[in-house]
C-alpha atoms as a PDB file:
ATOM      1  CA  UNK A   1     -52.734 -50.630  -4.629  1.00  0.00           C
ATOM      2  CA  UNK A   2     -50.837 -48.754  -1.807  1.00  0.00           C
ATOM      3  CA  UNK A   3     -51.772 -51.656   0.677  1.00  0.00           C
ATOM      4  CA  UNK A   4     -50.990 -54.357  -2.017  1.00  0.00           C
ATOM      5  CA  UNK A   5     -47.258 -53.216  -2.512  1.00  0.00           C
ATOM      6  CA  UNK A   6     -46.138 -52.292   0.652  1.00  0.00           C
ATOM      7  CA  UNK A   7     -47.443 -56.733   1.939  1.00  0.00           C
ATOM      8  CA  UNK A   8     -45.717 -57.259  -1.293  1.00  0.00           C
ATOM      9  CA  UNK A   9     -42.237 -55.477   0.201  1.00  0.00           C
ATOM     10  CA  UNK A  10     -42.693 -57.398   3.005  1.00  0.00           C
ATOM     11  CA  UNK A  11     -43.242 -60.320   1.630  1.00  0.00           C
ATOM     12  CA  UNK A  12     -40.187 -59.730  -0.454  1.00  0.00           C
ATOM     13  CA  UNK A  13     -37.559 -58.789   2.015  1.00  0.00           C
ATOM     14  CA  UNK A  14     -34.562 -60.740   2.652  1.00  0.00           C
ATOM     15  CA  UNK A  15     -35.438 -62.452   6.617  1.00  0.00           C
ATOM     16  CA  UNK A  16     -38.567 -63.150   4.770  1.00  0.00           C
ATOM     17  CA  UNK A  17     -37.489 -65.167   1.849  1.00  0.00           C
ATOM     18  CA  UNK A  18     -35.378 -67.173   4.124  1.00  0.00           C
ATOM     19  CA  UNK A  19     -37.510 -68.019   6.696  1.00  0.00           C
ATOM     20  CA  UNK A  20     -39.732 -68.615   3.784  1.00  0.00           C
ATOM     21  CA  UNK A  21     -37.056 -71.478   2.638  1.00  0.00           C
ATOM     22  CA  UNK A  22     -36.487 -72.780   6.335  1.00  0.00           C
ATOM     23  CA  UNK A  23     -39.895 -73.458   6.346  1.00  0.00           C
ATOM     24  CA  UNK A  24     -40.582 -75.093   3.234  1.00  0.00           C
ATOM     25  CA  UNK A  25     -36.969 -77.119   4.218  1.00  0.00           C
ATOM     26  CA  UNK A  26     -38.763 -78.316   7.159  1.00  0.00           C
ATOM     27  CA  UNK A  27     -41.855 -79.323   5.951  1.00  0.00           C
ATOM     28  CA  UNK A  28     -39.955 -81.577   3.411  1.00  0.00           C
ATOM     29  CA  UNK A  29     -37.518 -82.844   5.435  1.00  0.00           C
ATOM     30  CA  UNK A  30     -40.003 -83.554   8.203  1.00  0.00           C
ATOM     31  CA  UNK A  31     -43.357 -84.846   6.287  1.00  0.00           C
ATOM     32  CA  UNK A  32     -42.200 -86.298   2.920  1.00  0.00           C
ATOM     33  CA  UNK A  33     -40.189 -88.869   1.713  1.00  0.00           C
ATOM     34  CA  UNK A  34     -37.226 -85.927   0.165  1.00  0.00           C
ATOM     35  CA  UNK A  35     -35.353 -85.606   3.699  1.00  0.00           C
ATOM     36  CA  UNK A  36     -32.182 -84.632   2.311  1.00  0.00           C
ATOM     37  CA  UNK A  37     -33.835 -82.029  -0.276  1.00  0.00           C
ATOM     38  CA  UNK A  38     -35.390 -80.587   2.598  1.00  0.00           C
ATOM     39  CA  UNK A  39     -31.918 -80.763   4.406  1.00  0.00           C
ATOM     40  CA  UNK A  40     -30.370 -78.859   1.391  1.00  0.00           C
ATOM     41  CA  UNK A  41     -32.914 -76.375   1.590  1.00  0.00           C
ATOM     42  CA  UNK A  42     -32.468 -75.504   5.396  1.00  0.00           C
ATOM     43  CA  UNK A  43     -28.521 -75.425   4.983  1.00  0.00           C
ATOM     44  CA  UNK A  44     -28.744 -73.109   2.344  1.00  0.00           C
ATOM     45  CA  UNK A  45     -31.058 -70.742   3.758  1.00  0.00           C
ATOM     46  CA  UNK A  46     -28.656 -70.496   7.207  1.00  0.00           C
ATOM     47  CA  UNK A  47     -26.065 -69.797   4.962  1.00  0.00           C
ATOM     48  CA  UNK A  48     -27.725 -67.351   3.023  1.00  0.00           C
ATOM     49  CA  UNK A  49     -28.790 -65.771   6.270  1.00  0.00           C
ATOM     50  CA  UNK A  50     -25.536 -65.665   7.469  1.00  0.00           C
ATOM     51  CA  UNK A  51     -24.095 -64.131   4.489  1.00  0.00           C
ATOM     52  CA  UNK A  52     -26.947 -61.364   4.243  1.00  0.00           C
ATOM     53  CA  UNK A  53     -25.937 -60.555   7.698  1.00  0.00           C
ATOM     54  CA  UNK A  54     -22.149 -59.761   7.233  1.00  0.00           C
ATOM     55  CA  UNK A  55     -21.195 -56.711   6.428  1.00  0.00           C
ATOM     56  CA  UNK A  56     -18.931 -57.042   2.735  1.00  0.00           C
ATOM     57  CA  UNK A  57     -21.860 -58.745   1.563  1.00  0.00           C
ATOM     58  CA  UNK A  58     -24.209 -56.078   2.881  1.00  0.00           C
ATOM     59  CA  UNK A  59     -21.889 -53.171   2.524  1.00  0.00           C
ATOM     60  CA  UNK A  60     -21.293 -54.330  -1.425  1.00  0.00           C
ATOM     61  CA  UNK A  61     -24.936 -54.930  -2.218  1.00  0.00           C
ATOM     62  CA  UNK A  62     -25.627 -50.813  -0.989  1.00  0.00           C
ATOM     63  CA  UNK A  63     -22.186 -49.136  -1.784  1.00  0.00           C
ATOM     64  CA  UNK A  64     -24.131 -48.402  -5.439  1.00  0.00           C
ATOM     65  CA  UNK A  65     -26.483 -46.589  -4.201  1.00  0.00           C
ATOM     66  CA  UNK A  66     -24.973 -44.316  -2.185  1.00  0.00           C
ATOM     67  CA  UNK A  67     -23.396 -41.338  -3.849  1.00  0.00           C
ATOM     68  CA  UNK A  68     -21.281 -38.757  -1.779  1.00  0.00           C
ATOM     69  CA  UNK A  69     -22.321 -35.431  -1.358  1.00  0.00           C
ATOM     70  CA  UNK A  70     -21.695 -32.621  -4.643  1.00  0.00           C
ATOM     71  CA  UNK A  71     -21.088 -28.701  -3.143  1.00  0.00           C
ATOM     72  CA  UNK A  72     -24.154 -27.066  -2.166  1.00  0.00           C
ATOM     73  CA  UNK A  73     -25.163 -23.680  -3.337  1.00  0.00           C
ATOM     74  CA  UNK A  74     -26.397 -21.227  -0.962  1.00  0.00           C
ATOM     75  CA  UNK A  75     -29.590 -19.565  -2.164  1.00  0.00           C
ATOM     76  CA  UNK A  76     -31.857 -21.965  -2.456  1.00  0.00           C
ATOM     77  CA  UNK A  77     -36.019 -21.922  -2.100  1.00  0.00           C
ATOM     78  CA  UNK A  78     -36.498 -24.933  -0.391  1.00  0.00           C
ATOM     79  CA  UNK A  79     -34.945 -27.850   1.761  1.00  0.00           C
ATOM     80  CA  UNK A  80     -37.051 -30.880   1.251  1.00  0.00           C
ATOM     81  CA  UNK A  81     -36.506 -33.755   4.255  1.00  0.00           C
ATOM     82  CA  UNK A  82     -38.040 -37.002   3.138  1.00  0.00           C
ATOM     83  CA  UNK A  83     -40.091 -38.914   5.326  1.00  0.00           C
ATOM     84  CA  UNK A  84     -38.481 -42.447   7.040  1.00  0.00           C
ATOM     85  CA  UNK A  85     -40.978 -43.470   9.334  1.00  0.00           C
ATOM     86  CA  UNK A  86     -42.236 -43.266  12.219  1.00  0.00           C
ATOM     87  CA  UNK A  87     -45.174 -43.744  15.128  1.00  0.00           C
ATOM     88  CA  UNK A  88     -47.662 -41.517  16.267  1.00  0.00           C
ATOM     89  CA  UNK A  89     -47.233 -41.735  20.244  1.00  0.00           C
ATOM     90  CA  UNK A  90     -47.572 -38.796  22.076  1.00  0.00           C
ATOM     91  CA  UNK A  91     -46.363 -40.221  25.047  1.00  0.00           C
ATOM     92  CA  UNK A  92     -42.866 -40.511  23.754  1.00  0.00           C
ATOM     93  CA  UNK A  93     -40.209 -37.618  23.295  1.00  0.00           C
ATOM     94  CA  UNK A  94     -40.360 -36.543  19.549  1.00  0.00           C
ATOM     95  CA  UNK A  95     -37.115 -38.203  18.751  1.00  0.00           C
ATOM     96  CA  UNK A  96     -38.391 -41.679  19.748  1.00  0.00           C
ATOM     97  CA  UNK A  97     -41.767 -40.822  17.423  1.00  0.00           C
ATOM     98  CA  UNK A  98     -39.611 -40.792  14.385  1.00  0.00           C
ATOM     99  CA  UNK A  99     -37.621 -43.527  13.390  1.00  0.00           C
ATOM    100  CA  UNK A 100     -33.534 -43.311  13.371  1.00  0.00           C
ATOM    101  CA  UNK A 101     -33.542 -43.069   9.998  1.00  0.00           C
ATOM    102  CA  UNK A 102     -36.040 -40.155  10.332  1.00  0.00           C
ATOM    103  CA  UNK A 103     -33.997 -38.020  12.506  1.00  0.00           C
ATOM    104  CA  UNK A 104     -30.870 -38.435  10.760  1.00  0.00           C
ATOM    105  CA  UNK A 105     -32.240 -37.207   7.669  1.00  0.00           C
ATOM    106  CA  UNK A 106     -34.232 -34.311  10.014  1.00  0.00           C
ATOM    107  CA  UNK A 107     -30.896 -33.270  11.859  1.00  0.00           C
ATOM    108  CA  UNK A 108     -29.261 -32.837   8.424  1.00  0.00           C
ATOM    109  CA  UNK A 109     -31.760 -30.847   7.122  1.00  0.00           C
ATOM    110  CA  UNK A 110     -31.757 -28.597  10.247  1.00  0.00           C
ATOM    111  CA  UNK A 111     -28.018 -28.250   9.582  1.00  0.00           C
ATOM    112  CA  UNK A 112     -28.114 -27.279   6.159  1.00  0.00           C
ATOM    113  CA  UNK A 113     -31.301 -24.819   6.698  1.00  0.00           C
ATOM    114  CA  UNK A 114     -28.717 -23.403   9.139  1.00  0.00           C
ATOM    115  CA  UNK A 115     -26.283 -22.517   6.574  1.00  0.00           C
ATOM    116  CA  UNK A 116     -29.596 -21.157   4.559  1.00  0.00           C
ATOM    117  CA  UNK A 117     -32.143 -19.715   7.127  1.00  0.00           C
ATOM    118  CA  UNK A 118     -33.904 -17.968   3.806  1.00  0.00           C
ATOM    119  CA  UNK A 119     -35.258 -21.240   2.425  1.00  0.00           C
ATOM    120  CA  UNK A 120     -38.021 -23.124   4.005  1.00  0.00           C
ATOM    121  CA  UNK A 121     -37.546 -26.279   6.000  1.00  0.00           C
ATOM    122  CA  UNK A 122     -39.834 -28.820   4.285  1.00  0.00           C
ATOM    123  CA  UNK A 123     -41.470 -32.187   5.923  1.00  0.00           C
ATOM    124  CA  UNK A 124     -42.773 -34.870   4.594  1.00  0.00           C
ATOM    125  CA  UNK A 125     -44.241 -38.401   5.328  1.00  0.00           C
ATOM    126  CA  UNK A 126     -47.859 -39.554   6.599  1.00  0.00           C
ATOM    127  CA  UNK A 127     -48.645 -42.467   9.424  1.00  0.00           C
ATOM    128  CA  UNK A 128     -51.330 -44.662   9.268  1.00  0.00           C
ATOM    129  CA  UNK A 129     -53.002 -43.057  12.110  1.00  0.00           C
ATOM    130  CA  UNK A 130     -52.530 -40.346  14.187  1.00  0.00           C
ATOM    131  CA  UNK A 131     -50.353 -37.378  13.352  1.00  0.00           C
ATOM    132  CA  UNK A 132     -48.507 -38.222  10.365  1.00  0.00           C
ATOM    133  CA  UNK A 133     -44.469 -38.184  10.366  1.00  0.00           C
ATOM    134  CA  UNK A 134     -44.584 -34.313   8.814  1.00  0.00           C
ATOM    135  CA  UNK A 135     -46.272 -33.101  11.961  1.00  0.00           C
ATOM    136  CA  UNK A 136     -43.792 -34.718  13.970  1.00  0.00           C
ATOM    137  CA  UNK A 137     -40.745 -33.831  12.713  1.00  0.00           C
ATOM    138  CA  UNK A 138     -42.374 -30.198  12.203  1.00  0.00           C
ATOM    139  CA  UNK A 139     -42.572 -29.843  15.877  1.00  0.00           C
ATOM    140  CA  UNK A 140     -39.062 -31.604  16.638  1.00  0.00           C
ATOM    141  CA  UNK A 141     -37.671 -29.170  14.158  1.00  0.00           C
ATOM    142  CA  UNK A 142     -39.189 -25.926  16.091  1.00  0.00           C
ATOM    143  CA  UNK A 143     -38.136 -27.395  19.124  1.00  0.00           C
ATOM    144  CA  UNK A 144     -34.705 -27.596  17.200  1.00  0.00           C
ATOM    145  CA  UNK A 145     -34.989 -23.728  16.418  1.00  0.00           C
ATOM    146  CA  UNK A 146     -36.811 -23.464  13.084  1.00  0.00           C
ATOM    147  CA  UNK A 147     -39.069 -20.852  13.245  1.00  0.00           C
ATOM    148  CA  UNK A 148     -42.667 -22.178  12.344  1.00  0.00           C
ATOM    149  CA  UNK A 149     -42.935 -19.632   9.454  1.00  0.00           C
ATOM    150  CA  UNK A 150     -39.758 -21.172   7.901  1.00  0.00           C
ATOM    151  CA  UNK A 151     -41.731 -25.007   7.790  1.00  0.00           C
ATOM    152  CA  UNK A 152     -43.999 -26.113   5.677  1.00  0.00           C
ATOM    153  CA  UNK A 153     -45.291 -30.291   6.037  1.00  0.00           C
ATOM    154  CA  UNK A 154     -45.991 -32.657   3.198  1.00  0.00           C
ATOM    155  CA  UNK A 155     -48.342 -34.466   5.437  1.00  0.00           C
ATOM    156  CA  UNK A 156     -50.315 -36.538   3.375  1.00  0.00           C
ATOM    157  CA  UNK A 157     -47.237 -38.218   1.250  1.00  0.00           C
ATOM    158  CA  UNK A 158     -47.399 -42.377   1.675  1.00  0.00           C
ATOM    159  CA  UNK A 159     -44.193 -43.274  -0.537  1.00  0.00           C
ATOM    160  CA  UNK A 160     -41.444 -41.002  -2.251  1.00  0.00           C
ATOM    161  CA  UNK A 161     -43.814 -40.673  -5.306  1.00  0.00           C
ATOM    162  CA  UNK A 162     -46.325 -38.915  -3.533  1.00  0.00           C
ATOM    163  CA  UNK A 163     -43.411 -36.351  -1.476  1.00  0.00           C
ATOM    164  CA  UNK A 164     -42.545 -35.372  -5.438  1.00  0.00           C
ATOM    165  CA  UNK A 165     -45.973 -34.623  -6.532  1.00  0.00           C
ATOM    166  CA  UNK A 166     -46.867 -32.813  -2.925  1.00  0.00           C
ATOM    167  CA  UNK A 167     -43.782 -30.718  -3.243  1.00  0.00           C
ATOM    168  CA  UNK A 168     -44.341 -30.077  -6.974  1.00  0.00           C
ATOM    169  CA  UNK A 169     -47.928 -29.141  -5.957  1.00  0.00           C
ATOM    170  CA  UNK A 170     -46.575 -27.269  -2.912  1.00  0.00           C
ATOM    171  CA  UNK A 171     -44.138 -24.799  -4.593  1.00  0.00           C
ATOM    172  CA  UNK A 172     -46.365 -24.182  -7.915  1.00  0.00           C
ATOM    173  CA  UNK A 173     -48.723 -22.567  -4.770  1.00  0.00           C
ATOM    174  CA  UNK A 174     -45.733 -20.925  -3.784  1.00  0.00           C
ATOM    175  CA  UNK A 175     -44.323 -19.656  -6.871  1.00  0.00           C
ATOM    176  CA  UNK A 176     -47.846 -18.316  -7.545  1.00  0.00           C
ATOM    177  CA  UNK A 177     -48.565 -16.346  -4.345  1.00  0.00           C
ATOM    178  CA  UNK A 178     -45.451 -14.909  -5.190  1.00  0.00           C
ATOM    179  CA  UNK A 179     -46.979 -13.739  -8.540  1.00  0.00           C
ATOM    180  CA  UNK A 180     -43.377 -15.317  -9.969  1.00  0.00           C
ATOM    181  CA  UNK A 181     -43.221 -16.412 -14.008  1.00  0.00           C
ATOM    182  CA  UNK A 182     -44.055 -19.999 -14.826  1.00  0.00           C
ATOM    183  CA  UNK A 183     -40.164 -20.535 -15.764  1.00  0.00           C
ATOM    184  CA  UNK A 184     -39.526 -20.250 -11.547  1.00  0.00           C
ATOM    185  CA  UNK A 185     -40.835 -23.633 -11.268  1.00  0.00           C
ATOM    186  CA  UNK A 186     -39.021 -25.195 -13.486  1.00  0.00           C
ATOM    187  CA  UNK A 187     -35.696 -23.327 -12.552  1.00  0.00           C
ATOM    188  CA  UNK A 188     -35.525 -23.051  -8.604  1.00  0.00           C
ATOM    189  CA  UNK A 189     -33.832 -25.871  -7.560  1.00  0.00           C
ATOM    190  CA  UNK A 190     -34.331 -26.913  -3.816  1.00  0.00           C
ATOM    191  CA  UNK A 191     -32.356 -29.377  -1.922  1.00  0.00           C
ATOM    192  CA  UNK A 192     -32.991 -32.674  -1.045  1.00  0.00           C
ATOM    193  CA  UNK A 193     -32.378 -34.716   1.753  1.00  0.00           C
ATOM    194  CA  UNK A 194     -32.878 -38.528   2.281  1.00  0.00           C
ATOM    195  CA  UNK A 195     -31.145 -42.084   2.931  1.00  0.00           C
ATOM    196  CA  UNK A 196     -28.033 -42.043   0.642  1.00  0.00           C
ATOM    197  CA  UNK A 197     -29.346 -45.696  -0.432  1.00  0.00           C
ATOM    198  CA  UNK A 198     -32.789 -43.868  -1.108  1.00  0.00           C
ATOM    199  CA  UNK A 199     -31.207 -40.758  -3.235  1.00  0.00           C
ATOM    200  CA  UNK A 200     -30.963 -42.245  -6.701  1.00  0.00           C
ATOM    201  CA  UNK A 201     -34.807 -43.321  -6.398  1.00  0.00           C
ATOM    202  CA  UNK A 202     -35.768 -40.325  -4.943  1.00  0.00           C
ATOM    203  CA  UNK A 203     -34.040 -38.066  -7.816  1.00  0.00           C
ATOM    204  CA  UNK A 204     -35.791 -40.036 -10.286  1.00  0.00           C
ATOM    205  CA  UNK A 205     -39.122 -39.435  -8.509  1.00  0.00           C
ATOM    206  CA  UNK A 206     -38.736 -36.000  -8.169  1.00  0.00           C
ATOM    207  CA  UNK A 207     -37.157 -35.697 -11.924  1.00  0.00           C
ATOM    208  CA  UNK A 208     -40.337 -37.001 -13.427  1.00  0.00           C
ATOM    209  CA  UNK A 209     -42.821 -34.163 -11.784  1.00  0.00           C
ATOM    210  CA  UNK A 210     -39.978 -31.916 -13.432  1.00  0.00           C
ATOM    211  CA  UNK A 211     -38.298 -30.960 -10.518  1.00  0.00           C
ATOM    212  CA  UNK A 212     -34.000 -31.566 -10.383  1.00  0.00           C
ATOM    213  CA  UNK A 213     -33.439 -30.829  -6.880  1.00  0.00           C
ATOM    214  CA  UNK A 214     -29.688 -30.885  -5.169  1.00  0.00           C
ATOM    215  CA  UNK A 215     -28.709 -34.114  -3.725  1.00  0.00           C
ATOM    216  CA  UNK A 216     -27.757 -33.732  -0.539  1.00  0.00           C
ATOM    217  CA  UNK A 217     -27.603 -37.454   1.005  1.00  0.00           C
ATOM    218  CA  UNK A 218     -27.248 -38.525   4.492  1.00  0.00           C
ATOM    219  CA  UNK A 219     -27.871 -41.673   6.673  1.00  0.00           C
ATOM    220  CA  UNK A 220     -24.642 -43.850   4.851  1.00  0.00           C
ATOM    221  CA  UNK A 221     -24.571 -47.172   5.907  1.00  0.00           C
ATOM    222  CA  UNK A 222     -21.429 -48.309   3.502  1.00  0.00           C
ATOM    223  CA  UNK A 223     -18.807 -46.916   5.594  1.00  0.00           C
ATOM    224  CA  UNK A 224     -15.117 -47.456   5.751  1.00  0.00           C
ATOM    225  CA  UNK A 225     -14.823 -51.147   7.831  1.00  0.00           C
ATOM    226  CA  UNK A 226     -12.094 -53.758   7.823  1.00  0.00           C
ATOM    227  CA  UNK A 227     -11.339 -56.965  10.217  1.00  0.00           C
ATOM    228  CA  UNK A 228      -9.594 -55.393  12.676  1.00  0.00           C
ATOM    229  CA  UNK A 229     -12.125 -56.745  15.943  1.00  0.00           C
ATOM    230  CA  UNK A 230     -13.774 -60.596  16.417  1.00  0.00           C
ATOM    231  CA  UNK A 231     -17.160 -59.101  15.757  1.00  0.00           C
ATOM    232  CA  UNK A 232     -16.080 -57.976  12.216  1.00  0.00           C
ATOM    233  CA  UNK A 233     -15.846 -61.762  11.170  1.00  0.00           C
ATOM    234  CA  UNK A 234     -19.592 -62.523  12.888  1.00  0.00           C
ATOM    235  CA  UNK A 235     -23.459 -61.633  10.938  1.00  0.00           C
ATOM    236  CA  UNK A 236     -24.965 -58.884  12.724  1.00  0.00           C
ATOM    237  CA  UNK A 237     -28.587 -57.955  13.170  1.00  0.00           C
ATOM    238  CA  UNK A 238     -26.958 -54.401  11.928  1.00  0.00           C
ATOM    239  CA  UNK A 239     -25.511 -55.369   8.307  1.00  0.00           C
ATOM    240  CA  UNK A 240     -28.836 -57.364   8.288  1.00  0.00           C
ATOM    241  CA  UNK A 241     -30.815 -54.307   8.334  1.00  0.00           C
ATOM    242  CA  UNK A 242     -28.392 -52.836   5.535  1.00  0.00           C
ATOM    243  CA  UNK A 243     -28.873 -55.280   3.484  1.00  0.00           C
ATOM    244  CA  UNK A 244     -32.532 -55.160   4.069  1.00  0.00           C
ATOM    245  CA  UNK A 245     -32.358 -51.500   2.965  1.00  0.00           C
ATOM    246  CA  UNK A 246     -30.367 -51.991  -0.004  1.00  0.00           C
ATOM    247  CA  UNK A 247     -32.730 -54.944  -1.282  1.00  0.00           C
ATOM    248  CA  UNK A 248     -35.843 -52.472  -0.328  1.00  0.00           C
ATOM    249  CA  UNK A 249     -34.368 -49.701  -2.883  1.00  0.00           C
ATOM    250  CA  UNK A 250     -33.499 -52.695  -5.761  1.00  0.00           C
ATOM    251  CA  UNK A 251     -37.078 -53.800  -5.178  1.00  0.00           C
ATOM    252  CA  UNK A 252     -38.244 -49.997  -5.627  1.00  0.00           C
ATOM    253  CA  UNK A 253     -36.321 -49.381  -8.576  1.00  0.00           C
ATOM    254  CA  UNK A 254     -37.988 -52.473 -10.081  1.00  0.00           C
ATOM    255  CA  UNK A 255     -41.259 -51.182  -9.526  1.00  0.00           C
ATOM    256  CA  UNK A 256     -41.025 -48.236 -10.728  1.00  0.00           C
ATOM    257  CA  UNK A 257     -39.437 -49.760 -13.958  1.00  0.00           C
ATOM    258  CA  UNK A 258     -42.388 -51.477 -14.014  1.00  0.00           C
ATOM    259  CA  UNK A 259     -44.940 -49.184 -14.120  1.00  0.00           C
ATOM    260  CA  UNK A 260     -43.413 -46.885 -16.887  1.00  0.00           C
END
């Protein structure tokens, strides 16, 4: 099922469903007797590539998702940083084996454990092979000045589903090693650090194994942008990618509608 949704997000993205339609313009246009349908079809999948690609339309389809930050507290057990991909490639530096959306959200949770060196530093995200994306950003984070006894990995977590129901599983060991009441779990609220576009999903996740951590959202892609330079009136591979993301969280929202 894993396999099956993640060719289905693909399948699903934006680029995809247009090239989808430039292709199916073509064959019409070129090998049947509807020339102008298959016309239509091509103009109206460049436009909508064009569009997709400009930043108001990307920047409105993601501004409601992203949420701005509430005021931390200070004592808190955990800080939980969400996995956002990544490759296993020991040949690179670590910062090149996660992905820039990885780091972000690892640098901000390195800040904030800063600010709270009492709570543990939490990873999270596997790989397909190889070391999986909690390893990785385990070791970037000592290199960063975490001490190892301050991290603890999610390593085996595939989708923000499974981080929940690791870190639910995770701090129920915790809570019991430290011979704490059953109430702790419900009442310790840790932080939590993702995509701003990803937060909303991710509370709900998390929310439904009974945990309601702290937003603390990073990674904003709806910034503050008006038409002041050429390139502000041209697509960009950039709000492509935003819009990409934005689609990607409607998409997971869906599913998970779905399958209540």
């Amino acid at each position: 099922m894993f396999f099956f949704t993640k060719l289905a997000g693909a399948l699903l993205k934006p680029l995809s469903l247009v090239l989808f339609g430039l292709a199916i313009g073509l064959i019409i246009a070129g090998l049947t007797r509807y020339r102008r349908t298959g016309l239509t079809l091509i103009g109206l999948s460049t436009l909508t590539l064009a569009l997709i690609s400009w930043w108001p339309v990307a920047n409105t389809l993601i501004s409601p998702l992203e949420s701005r930050t509430p005021a931390l507290p200070t004592n808190v057990p955990a800080i939980i940083v969400l996995g956002g991909g990544g490759v296993n490639a020991p040949s690179l530096p670590l910062t090149a084996q996660l992905s820039t959306s990885s780091v972000t959200r690892l640098t901000e949770g390195i800040r904030l454990w800063r600010q709270r060196p009492d709570a543990l530093l939490i990873t999270s995200g596997a790989l397909s092979r190889g070391r999986s994306q909690a390893a990785i950003a385990a070791d970037l984070a000592k290199q960063l000045g975490v001490p190892a006894a301050q991290i603890k990995m999610l390593p085996t977590a595939r989708n923000t589903e499974d981080e929940a129901r690791a870190y639910r599983a995770l701090h129920r060991d915790e809570v019991t090693s430290a011979d704490a009441t059953p109430d702790t779990i419900d009442t310790a609220r840790p932080i939590l650090v993702t995509s701003a576009s990803h937060m909303p999903r991710a509370l709900a996740a998390f929310r439904k194994m009974g945990i309601d951590p702290i937003p603390a959202p990073t990674a904003y892609r709806a910034t503050p942008r008006y038409f002041d330079l050429p390139s502000d009136f041209a697509p960009s591979a950039t709000d492509l990618q935003t819009t990409e993301a934005a689609w990607h969280e409607y998409l997971g929202r869906f599913w998970a509608w779905i399958r209540q």
